[in-house]
C-alpha atoms as a PDB file:
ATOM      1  CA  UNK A   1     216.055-143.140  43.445  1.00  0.00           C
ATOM      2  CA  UNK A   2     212.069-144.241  42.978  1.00  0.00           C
ATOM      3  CA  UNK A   3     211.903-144.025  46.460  1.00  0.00           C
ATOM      4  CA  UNK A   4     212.826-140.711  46.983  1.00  0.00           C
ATOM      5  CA  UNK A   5     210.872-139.679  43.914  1.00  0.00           C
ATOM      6  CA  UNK A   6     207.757-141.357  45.630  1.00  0.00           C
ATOM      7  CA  UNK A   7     208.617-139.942  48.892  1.00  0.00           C
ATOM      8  CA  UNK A   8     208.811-136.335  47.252  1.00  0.00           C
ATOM      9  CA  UNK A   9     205.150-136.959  45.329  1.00  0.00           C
ATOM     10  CA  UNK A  10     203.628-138.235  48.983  1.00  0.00           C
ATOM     11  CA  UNK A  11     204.627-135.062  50.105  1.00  0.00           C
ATOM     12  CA  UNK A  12     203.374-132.664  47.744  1.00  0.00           C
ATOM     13  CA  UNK A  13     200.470-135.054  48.044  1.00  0.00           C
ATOM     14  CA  UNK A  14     200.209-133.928  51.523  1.00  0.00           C
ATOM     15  CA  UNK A  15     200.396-130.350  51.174  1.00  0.00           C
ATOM     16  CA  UNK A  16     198.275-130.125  48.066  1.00  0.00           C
ATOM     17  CA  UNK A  17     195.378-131.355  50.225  1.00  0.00           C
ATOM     18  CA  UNK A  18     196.458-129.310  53.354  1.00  0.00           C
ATOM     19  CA  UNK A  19     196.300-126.588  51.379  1.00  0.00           C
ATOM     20  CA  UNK A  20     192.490-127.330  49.858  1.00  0.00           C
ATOM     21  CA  UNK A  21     191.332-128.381  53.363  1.00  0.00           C
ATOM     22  CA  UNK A  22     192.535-125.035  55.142  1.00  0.00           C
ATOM     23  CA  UNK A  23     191.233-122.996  51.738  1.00  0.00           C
ATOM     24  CA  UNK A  24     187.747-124.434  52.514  1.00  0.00           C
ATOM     25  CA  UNK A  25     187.734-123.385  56.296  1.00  0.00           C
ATOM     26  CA  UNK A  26     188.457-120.104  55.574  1.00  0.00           C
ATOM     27  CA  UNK A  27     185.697-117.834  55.988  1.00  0.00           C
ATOM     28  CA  UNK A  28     184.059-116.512  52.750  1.00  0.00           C
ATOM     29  CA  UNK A  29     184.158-112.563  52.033  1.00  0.00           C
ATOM     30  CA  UNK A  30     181.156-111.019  50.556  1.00  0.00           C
ATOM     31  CA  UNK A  31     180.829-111.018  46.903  1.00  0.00           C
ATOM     32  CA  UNK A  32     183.239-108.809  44.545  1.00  0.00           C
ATOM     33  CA  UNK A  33     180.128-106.899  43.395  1.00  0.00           C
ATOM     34  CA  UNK A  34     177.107-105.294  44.621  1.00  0.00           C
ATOM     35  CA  UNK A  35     174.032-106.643  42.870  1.00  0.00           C
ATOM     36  CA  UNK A  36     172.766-104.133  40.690  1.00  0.00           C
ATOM     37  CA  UNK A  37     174.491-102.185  37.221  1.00  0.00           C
ATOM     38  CA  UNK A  38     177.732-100.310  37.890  1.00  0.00           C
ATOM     39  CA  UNK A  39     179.348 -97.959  35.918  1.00  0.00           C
ATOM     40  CA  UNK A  40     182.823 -97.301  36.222  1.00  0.00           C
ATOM     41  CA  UNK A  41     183.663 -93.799  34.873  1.00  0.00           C
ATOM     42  CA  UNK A  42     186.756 -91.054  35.126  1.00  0.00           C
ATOM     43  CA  UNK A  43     186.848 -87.416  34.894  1.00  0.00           C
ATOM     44  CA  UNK A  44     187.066 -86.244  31.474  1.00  0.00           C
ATOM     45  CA  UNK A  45     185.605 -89.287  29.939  1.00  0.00           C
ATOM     46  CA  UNK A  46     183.554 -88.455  26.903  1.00  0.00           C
ATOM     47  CA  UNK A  47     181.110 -91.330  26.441  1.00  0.00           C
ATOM     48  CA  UNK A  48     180.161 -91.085  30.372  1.00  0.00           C
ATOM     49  CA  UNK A  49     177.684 -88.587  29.933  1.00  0.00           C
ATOM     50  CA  UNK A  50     176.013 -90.602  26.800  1.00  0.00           C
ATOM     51  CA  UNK A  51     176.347 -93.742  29.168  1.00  0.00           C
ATOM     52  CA  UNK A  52     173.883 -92.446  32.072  1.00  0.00           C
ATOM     53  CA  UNK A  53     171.358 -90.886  29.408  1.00  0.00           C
ATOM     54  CA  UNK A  54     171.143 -94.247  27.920  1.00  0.00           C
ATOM     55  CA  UNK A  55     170.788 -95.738  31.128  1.00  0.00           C
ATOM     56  CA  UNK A  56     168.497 -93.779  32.250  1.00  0.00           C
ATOM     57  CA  UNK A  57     165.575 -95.388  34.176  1.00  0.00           C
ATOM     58  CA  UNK A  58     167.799 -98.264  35.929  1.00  0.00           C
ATOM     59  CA  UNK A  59     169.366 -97.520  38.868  1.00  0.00           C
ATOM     60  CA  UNK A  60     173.362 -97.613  38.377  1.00  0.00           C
ATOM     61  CA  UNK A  61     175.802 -97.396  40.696  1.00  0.00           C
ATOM     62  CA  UNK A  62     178.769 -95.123  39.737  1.00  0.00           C
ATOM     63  CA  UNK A  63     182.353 -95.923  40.717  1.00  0.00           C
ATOM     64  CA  UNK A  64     185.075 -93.142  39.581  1.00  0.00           C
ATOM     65  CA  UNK A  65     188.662 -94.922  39.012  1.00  0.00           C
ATOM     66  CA  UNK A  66     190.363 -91.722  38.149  1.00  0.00           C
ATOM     67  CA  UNK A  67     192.935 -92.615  41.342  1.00  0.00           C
ATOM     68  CA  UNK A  68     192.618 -96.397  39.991  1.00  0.00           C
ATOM     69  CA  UNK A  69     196.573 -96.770  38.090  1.00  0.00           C
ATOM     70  CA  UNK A  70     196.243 -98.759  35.084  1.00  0.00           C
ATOM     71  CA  UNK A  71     192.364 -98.431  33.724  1.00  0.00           C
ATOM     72  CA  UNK A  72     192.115 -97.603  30.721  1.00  0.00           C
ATOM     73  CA  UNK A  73     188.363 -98.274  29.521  1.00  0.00           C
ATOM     74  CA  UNK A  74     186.339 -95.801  30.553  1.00  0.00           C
ATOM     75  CA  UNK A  75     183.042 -96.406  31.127  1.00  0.00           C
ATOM     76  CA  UNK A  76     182.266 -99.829  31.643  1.00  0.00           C
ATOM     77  CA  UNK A  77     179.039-101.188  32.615  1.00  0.00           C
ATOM     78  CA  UNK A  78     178.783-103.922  34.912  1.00  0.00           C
ATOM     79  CA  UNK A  79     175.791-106.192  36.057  1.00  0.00           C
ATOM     80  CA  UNK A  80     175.503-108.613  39.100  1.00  0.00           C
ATOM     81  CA  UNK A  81     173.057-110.708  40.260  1.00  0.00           C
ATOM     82  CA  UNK A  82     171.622-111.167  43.488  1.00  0.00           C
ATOM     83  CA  UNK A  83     174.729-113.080  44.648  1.00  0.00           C
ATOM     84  CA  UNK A  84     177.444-110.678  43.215  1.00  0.00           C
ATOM     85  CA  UNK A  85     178.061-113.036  40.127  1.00  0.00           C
ATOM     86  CA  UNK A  86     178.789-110.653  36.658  1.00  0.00           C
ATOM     87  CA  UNK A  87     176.440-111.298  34.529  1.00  0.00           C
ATOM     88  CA  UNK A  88     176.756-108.779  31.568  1.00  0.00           C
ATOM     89  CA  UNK A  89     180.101-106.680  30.825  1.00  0.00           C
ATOM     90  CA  UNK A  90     180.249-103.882  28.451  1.00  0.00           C
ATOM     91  CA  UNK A  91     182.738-101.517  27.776  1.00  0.00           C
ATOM     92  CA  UNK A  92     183.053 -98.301  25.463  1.00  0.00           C
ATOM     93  CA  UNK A  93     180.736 -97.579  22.701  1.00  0.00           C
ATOM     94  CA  UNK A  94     178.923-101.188  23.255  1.00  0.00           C
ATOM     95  CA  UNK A  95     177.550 -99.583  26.615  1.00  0.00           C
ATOM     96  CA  UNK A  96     175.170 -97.095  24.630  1.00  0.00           C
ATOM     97  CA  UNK A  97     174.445 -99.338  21.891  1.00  0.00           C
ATOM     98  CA  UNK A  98     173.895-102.401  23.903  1.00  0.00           C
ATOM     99  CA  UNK A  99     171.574-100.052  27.054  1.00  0.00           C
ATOM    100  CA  UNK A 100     168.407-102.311  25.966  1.00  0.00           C
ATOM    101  CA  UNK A 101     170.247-105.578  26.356  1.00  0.00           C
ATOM    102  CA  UNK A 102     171.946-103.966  29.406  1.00  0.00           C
ATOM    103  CA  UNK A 103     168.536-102.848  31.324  1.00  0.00           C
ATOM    104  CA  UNK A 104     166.640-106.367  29.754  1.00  0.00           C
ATOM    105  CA  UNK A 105     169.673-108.157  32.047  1.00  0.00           C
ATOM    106  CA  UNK A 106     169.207-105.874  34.835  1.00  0.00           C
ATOM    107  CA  UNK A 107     165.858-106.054  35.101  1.00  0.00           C
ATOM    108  CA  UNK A 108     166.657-110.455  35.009  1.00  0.00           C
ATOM    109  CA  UNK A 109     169.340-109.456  38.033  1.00  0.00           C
ATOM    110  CA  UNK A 110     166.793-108.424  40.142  1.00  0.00           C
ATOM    111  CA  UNK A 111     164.473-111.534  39.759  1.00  0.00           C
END
């Protein structure tokens, strides 16, 4: 019985680090995000318009997810860095009120 329990451990020992070692040959996709501020909006959506007229000034990128099943938060404003990493996330009302912090961290995005 311990043998066939150690047996069955060795080989999901095995496989665990086949799996890691074929993970880390694979080839790396781009990054999830452009670098930049993104703001993901829908047709209809009231605080849009507010959104870019905070905004305005920095550059943003505007995805529409009307076709998108499932959002619900409409707009979101997204930053990345250089290397695609998120660096700031707002959604809703805290996009306007937050459009200082929001340019202040794109303006760091770009450094």
């Amino acid at each position: 019985m311990i043998i066939r329990l150690l047996v069955l451990l060795g080989t999901l020992a095995v496989a665990y680090g086949a799996a890691g070692v074929l993970e880390r040959r694979r080839p790396r996709r781009g990054p999830l995000h452009l670098p930049g501020v993104t703001l993901v909006s829908a047709p209809g959506c009231t605080l849009c318009p507010a959104v870019r007229a905070a905004l305005r000034g920095v550059d943003v990128r505007e995805i529409d997810v009307s076709a998108v099943p499932g959002v619900r938060s409409v707009p979101t404003v997204i930053v990345t860095d250089s290397s695609g990493a998120v660096t700031m996330r707002r959604s809703g009302r805290s996009a306007i009120t937050d459009a200082a912090t929001i340019i202040s961290a794109a303006q760091l995005a770009r450094c």
